[in-house]
C-alpha atoms as a PDB file:
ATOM      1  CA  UNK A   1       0.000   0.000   0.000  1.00  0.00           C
ATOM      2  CA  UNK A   2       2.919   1.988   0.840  1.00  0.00           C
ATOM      3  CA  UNK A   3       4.544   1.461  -2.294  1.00  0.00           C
ATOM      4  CA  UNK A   4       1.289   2.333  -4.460  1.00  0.00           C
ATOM      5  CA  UNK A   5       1.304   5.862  -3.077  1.00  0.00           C
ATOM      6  CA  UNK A   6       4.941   6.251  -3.652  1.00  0.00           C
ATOM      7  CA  UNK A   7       4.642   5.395  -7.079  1.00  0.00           C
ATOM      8  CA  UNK A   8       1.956   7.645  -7.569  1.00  0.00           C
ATOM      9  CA  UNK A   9       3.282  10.892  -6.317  1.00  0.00           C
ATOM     10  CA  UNK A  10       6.309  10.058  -8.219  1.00  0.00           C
ATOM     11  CA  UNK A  11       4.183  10.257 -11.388  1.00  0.00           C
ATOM     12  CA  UNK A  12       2.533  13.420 -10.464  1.00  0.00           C
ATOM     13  CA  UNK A  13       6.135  15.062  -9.684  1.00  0.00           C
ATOM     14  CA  UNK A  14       6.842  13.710 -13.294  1.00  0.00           C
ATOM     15  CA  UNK A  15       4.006  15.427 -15.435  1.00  0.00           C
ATOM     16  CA  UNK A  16       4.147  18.769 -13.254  1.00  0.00           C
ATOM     17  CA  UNK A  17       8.004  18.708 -14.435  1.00  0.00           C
ATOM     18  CA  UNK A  18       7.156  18.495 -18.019  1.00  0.00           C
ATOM     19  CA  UNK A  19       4.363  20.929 -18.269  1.00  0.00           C
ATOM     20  CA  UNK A  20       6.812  23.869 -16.364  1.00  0.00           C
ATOM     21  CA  UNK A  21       9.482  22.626 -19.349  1.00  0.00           C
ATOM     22  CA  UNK A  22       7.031  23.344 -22.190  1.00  0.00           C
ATOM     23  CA  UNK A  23       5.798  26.674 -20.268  1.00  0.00           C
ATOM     24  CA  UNK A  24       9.423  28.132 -20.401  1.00  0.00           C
ATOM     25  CA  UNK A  25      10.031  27.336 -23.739  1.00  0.00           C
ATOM     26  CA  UNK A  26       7.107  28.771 -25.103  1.00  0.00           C
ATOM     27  CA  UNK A  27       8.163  32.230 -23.014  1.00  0.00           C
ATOM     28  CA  UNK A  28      11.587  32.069 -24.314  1.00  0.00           C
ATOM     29  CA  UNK A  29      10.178  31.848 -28.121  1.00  0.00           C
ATOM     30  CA  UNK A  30       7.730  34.497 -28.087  1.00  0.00           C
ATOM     31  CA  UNK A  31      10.850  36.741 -25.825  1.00  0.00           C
ATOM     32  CA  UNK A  32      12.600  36.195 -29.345  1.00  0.00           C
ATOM     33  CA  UNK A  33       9.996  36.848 -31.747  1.00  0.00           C
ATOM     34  CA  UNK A  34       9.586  40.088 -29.692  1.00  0.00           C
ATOM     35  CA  UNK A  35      13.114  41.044 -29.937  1.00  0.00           C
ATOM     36  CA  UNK A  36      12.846  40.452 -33.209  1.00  0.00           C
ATOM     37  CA  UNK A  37      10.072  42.885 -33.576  1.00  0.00           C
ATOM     38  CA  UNK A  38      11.705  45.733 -31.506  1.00  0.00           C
ATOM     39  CA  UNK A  39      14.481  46.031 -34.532  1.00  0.00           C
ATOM     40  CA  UNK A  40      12.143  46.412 -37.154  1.00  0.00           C
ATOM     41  CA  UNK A  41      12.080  50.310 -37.944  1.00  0.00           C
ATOM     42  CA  UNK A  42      15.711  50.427 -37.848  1.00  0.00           C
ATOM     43  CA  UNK A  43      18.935  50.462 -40.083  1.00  0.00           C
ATOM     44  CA  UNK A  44      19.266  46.982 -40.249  1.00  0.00           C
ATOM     45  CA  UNK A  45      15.288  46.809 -40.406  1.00  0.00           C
ATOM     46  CA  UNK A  46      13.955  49.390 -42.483  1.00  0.00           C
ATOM     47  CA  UNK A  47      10.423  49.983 -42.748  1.00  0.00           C
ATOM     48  CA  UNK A  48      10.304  51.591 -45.807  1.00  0.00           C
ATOM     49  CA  UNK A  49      13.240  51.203 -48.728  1.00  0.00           C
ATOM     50  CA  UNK A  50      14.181  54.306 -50.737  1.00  0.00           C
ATOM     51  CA  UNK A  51      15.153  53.604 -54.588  1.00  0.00           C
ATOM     52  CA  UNK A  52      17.287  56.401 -55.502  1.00  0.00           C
ATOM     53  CA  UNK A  53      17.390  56.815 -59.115  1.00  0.00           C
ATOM     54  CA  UNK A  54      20.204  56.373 -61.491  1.00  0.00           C
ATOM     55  CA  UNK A  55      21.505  59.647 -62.666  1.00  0.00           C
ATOM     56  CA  UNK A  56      20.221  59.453 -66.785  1.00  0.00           C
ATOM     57  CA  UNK A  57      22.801  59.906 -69.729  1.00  0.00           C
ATOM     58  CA  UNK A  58      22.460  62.525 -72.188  1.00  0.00           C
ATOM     59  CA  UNK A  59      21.169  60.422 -74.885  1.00  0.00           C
ATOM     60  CA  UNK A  60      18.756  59.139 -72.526  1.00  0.00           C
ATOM     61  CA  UNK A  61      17.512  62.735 -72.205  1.00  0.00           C
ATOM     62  CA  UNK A  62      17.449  63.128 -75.789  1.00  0.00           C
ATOM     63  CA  UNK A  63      15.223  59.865 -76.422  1.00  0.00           C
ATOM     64  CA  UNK A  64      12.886  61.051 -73.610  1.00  0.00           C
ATOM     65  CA  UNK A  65      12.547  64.262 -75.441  1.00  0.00           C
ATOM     66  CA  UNK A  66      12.076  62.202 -78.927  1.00  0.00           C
ATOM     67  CA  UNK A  67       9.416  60.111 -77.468  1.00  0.00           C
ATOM     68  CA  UNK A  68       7.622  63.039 -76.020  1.00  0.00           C
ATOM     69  CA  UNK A  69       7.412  64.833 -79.082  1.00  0.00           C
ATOM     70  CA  UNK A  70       6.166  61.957 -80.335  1.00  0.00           C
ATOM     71  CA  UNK A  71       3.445  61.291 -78.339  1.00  0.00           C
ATOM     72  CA  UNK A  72       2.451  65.050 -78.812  1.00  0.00           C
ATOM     73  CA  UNK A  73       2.548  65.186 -82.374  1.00  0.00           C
ATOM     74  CA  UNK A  74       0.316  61.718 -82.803  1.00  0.00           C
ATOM     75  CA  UNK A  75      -1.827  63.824 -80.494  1.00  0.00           C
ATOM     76  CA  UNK A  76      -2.237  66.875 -82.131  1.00  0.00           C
ATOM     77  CA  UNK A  77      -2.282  64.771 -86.044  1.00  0.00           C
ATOM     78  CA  UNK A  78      -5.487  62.895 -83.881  1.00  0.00           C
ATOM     79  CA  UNK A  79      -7.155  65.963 -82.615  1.00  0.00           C
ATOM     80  CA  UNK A  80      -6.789  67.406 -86.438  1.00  0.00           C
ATOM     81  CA  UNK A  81      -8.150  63.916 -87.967  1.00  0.00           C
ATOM     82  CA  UNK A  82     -11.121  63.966 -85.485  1.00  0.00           C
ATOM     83  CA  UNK A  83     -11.516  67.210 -86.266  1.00  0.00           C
ATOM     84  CA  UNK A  84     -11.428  66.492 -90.364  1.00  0.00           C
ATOM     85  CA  UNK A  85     -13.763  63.489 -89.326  1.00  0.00           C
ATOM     86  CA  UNK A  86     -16.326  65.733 -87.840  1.00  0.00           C
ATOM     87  CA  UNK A  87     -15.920  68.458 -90.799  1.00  0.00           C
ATOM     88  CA  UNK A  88     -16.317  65.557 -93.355  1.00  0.00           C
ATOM     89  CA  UNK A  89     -19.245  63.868 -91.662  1.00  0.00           C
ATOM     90  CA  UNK A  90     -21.040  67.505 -91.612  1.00  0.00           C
ATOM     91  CA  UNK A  91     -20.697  67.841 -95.207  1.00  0.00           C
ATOM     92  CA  UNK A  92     -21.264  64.068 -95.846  1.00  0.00           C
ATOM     93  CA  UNK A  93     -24.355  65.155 -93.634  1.00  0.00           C
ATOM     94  CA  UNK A  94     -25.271  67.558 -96.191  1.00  0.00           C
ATOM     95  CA  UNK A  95     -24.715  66.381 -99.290  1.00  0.00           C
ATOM     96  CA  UNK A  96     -26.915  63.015 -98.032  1.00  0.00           C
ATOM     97  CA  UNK A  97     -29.707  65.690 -97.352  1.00  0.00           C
ATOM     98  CA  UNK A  98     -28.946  67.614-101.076  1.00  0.00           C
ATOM     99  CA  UNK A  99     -29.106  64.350-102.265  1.00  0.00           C
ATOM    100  CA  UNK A 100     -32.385  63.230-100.608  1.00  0.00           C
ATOM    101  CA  UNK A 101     -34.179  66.298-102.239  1.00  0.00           C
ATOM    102  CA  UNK A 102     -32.261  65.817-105.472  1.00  0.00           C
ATOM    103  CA  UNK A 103     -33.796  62.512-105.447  1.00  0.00           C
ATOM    104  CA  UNK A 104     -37.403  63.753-104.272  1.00  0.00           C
ATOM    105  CA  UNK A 105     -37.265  66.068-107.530  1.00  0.00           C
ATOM    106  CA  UNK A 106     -35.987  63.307-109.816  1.00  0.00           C
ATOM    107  CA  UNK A 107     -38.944  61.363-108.723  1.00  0.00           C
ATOM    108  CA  UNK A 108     -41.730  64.072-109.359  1.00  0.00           C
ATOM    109  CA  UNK A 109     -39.732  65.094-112.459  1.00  0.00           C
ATOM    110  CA  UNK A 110     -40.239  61.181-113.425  1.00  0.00           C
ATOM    111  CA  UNK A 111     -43.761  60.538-112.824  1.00  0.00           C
ATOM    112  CA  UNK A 112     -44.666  63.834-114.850  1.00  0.00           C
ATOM    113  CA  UNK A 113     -42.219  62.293-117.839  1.00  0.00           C
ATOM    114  CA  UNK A 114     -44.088  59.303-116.955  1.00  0.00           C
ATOM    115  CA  UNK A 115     -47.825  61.379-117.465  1.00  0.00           C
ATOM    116  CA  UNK A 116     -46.760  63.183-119.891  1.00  0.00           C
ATOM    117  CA  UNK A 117     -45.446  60.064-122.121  1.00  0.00           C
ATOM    118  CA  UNK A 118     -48.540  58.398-121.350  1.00  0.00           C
ATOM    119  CA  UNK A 119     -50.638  61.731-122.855  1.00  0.00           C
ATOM    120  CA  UNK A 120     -48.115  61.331-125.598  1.00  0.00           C
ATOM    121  CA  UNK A 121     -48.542  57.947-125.866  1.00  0.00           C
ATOM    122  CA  UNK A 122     -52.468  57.924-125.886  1.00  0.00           C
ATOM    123  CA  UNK A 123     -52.201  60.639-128.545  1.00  0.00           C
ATOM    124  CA  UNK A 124     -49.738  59.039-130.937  1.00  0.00           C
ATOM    125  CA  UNK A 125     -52.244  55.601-131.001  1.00  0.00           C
ATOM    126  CA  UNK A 126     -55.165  58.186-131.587  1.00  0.00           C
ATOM    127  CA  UNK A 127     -53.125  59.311-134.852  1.00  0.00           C
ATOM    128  CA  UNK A 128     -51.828  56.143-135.875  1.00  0.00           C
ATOM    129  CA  UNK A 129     -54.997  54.919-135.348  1.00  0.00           C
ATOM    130  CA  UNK A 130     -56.338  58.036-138.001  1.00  0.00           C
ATOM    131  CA  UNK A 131     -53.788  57.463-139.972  1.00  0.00           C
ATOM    132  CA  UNK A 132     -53.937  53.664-140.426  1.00  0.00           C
ATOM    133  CA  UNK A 133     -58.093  54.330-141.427  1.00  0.00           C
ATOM    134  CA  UNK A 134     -57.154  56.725-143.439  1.00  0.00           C
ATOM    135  CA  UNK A 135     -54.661  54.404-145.627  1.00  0.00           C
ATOM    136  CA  UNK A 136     -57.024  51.732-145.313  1.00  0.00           C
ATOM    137  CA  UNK A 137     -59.349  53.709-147.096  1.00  0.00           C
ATOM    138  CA  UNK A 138     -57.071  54.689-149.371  1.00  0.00           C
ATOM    139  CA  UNK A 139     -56.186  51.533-150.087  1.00  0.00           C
ATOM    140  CA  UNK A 140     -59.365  50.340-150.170  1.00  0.00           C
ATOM    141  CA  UNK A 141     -60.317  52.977-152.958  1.00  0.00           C
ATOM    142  CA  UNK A 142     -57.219  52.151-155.087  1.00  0.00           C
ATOM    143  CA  UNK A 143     -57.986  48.239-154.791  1.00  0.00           C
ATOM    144  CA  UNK A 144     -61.508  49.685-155.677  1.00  0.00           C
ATOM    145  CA  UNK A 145     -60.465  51.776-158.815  1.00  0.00           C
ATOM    146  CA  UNK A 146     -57.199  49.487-159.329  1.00  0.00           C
ATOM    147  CA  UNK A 147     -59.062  45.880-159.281  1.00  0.00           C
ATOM    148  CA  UNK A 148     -59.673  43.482-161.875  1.00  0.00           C
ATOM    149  CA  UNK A 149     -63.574  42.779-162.422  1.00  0.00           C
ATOM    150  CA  UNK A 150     -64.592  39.351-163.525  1.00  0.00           C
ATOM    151  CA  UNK A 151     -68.178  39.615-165.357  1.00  0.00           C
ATOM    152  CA  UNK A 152     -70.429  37.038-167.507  1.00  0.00           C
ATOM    153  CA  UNK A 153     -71.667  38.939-169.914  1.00  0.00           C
ATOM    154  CA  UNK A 154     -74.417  37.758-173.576  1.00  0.00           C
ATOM    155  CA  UNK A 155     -75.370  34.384-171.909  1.00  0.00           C
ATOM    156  CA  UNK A 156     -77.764  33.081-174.637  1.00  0.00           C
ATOM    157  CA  UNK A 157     -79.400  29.867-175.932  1.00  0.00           C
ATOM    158  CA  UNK A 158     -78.636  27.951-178.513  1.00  0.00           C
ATOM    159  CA  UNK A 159     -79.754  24.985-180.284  1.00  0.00           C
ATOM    160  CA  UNK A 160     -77.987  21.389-179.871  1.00  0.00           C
ATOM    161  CA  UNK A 161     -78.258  18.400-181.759  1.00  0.00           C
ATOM    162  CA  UNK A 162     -80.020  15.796-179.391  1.00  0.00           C
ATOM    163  CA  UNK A 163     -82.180  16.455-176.489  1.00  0.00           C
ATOM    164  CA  UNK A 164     -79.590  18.574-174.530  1.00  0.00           C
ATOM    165  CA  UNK A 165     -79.892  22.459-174.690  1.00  0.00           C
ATOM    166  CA  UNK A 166     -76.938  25.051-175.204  1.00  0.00           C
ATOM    167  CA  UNK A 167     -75.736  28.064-173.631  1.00  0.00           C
ATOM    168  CA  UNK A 168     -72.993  30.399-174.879  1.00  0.00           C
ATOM    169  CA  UNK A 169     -71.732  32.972-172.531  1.00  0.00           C
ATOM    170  CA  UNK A 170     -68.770  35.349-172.896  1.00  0.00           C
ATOM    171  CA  UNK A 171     -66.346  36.248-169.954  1.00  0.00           C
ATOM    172  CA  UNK A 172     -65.197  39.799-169.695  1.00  0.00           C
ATOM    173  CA  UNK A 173     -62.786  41.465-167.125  1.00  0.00           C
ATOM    174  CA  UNK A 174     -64.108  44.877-166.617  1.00  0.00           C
ATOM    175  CA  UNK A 175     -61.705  46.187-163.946  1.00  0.00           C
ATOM    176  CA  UNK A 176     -57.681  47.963-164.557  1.00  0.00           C
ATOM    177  CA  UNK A 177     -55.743  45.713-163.725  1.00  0.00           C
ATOM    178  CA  UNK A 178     -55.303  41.936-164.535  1.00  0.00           C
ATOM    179  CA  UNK A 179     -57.389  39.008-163.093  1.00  0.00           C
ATOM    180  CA  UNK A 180     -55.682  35.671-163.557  1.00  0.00           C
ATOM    181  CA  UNK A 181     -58.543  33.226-163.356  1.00  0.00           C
ATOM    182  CA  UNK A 182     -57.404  30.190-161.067  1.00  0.00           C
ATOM    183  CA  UNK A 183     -61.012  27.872-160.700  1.00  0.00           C
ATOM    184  CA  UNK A 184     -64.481  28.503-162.116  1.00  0.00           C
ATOM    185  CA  UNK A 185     -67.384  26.272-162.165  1.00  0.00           C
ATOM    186  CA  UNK A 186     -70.282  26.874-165.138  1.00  0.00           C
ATOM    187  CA  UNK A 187     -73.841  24.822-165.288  1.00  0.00           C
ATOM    188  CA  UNK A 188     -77.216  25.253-167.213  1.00  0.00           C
ATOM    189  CA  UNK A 189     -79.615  23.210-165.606  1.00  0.00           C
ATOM    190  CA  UNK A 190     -83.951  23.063-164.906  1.00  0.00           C
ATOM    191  CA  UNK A 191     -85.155  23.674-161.854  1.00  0.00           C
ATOM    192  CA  UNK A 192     -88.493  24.456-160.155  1.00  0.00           C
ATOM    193  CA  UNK A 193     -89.058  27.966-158.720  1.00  0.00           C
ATOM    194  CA  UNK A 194     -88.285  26.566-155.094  1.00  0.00           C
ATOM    195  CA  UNK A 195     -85.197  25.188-155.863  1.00  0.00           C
ATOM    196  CA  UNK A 196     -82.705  27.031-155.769  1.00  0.00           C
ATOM    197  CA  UNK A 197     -78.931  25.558-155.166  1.00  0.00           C
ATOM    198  CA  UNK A 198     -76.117  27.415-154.680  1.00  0.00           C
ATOM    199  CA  UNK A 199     -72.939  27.938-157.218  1.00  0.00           C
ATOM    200  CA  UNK A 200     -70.645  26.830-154.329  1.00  0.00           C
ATOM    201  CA  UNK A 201     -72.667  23.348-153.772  1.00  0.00           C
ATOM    202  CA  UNK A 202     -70.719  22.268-156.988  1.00  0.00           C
ATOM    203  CA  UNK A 203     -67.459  21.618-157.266  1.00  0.00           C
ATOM    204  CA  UNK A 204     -64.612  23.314-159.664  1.00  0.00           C
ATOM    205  CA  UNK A 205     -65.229  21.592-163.446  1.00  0.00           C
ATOM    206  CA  UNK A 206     -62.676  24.961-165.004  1.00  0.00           C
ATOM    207  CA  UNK A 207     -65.242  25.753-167.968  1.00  0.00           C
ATOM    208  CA  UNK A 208     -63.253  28.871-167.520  1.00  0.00           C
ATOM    209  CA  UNK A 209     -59.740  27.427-167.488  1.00  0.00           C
ATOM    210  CA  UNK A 210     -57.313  29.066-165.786  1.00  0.00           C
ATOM    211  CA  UNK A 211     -55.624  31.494-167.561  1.00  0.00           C
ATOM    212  CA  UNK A 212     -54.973  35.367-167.659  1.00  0.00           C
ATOM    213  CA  UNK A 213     -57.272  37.851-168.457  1.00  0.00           C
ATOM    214  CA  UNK A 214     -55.674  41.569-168.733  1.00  0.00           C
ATOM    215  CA  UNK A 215     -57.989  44.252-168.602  1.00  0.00           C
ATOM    216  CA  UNK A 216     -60.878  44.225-170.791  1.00  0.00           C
ATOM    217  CA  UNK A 217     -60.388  41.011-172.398  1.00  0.00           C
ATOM    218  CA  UNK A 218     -63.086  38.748-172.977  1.00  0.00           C
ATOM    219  CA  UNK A 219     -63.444  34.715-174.263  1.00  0.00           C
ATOM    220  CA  UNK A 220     -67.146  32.986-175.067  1.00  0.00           C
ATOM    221  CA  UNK A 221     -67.690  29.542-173.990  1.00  0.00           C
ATOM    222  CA  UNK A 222     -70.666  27.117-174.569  1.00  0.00           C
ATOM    223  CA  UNK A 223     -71.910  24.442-172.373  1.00  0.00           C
ATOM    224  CA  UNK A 224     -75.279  21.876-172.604  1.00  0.00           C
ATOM    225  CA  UNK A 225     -77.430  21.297-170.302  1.00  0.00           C
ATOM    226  CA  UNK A 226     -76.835  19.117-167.196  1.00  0.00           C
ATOM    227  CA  UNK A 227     -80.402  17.009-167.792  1.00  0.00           C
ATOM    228  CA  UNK A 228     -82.327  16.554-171.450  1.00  0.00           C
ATOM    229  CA  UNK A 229     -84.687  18.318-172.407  1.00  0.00           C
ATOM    230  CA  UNK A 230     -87.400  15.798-172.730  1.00  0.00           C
ATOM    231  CA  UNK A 231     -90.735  16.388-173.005  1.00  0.00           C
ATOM    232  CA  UNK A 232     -90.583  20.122-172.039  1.00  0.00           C
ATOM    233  CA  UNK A 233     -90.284  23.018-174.736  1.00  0.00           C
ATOM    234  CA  UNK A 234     -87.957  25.693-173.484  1.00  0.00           C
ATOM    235  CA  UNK A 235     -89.487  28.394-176.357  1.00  0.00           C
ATOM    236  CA  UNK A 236     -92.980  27.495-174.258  1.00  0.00           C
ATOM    237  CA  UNK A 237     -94.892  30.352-172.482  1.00  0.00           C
ATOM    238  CA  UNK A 238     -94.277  31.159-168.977  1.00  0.00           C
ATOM    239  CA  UNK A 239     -97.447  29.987-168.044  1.00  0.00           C
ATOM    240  CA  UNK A 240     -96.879  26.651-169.983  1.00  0.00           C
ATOM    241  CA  UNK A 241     -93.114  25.943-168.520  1.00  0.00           C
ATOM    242  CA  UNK A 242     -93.081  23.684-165.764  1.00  0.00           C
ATOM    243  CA  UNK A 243     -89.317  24.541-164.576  1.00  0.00           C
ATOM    244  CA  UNK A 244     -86.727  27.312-165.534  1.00  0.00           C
ATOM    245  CA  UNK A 245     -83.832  26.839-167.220  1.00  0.00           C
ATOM    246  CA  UNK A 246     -81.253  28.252-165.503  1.00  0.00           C
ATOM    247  CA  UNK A 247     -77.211  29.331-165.924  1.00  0.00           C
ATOM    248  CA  UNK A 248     -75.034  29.779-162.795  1.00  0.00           C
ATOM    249  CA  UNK A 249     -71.959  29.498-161.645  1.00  0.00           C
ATOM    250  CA  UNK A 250     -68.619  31.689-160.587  1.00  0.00           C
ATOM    251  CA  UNK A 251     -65.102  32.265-161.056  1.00  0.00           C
ATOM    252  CA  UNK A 252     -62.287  32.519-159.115  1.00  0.00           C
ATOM    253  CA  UNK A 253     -59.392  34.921-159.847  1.00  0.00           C
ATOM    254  CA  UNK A 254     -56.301  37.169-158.306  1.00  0.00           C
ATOM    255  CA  UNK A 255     -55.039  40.177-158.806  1.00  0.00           C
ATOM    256  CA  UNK A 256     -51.344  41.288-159.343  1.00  0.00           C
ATOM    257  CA  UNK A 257     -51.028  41.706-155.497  1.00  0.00           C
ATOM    258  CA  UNK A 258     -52.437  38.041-154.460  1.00  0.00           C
ATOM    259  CA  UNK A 259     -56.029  39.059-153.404  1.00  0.00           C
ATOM    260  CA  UNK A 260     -58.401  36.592-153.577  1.00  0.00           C
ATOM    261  CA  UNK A 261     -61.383  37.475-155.717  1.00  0.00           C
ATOM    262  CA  UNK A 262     -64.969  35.344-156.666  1.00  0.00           C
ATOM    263  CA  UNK A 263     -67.778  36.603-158.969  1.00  0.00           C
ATOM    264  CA  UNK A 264     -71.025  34.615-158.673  1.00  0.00           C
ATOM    265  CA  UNK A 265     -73.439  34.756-161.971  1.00  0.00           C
ATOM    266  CA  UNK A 266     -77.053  33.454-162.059  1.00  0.00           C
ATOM    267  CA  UNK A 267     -79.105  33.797-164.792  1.00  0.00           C
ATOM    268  CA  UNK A 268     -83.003  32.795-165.762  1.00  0.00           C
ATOM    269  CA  UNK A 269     -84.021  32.085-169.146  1.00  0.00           C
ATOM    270  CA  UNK A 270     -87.332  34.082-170.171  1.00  0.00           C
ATOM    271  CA  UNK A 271     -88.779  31.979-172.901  1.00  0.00           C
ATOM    272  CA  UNK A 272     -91.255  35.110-173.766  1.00  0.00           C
ATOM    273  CA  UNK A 273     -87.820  37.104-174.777  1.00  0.00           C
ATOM    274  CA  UNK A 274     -86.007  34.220-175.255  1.00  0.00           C
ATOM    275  CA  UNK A 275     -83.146  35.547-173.078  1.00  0.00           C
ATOM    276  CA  UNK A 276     -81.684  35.172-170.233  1.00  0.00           C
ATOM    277  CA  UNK A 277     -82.809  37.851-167.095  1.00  0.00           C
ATOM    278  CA  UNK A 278     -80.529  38.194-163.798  1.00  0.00           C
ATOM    279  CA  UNK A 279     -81.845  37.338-160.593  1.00  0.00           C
ATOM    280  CA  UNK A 280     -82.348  39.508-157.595  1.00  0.00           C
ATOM    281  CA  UNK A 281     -80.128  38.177-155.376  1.00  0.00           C
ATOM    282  CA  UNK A 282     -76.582  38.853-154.394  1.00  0.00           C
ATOM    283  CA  UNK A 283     -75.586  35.807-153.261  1.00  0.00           C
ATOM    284  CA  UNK A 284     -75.997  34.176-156.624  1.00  0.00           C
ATOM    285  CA  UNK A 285     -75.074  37.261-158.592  1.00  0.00           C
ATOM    286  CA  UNK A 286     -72.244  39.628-157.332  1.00  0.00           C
ATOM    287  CA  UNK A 287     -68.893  40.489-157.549  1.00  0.00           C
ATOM    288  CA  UNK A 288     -66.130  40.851-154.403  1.00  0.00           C
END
């Protein structure tokens, strides 16, 4: 029991040792750190250190001086360009606003050129337009005065052999200028006073054969009868003739300039004059 204690204030007399150790170190390290501290401020501790510049050479001087100069002269040349800029951009300003009435005008001016060409225009058709009826109708007077005239002129009956009867006609071209006949088409036939076919229902037979006619030339031709004459007595009295004999027909011709021309004939035999009489109607007789 003796020995227990012992041991145990030996152990306290150890740790109290130690801790008083570590306590005087610590006092000595922060006595040096102060030390340390106190010599700050002086000439082996400076708070502050003081460059003193190196004394400059002449040429130094001089290139100092150079690149001042330098500095103000690309100062002043950018002053004067700024200033040039501004000058330039007012007149740029200007002439943009010269030009933006310029333009204004050049529009106006245009849509009057533009009202006025359309006046122009309207006016110009209105004359052409005159002046094309005007040589149209001259034209059409000179075609009129300068044509050739195909005609069938002393169709009469003759007397055939057989039961067939004849007609001789003579073709005559009335107009100035010369018809060359390209297709005609020439028939005597009977037919009652309701019948009544057209020249163009037959087809070109070139009675009239094609050939040139200058102007007032004539040629006679004769043709018979498409049926016989049978039983019926063309020299009979109107009231005693049971159909008419009848001669019709056309002719197609040109002129020197290529126009295409047709005269229709159609003529009824009158057994009381024992001639033949035109009919009253222009689409059997006329001339284009």
């Amino acid at each position: 029991m003796k020995r227990v204690a012992i041991l145990c204030l030996t152990c306290v007399v150890s740790i109290l040792f130690v801790v008083t150790a570590n306590v005087a170190e610590s006092q000595r390290h922060s006595q040096q750190v102060r030390g340390q501290d106190d010599q700050r401020g002086t000439e082996q501790s400076p708070l502050i250190v003081k460059t003193i510049p190196t004394p400059k050479s002449d040429e130094e001087r001089a290139e100092e001086a150079k690149e001042r100069e330098r500095i103000a002269e690309s100062d002043r040349k950018k002053e004067k360009s700024d200033a040039d800029l501004v000058k330039y951009t007012a007149e740029l300003a200007i002439f943009t606003a010269r030009l933006f009435y310029a333009t204004g005008a050049l529009v106006i001016a245009t849509i009057g050129l533009l009202a006025f060409a359309a006046v122009q225009s309207r006016d110009v058709k209105r004359q052409l337009s005159s002046m094309q009826a005007s040589i149209n109708l001259a034209r059409d007077e000179f075609i009129a005065s300068h044509r050739p005239i195909m005609k069938v002129k002393l169709v009469n009956l003759i007397e055939i052999e057989g039961e067939r009867a004849g007609v001789q006609f003579t073709v005559v071209n009335m107009g100035q200028t010369v018809a060359h006949v390209t297709g005609s088409c020439a028939k005597a036939d009977f037919f009652s006073e309701t019948d009544w076919p057209h020249p163009n229902d037959y087809g070109v037979d070139n009675i009239i054969p094609p050939r040139r006619f200058i102007n007032g030339a004539t040629d006679t031709y004769t043709i018979n009868t498409v049926r016989p004459v049978g039983l019926m007595t063309v020299h009979a009295g109107e009231d005693e003739a049971k159909l008419q004999l009848r001669f019709y027909g056309y002719i197609v011709y040109s002129d020197d300039s290529g126009n295409i021309r047709t005269t229709y004939f159609c003529r009824r035999y009158n057994p009381r004059w024992d001639r033949f009489d035109s009919v009253e109607r222009t689409d059997y007789d006329s001339a284009d």
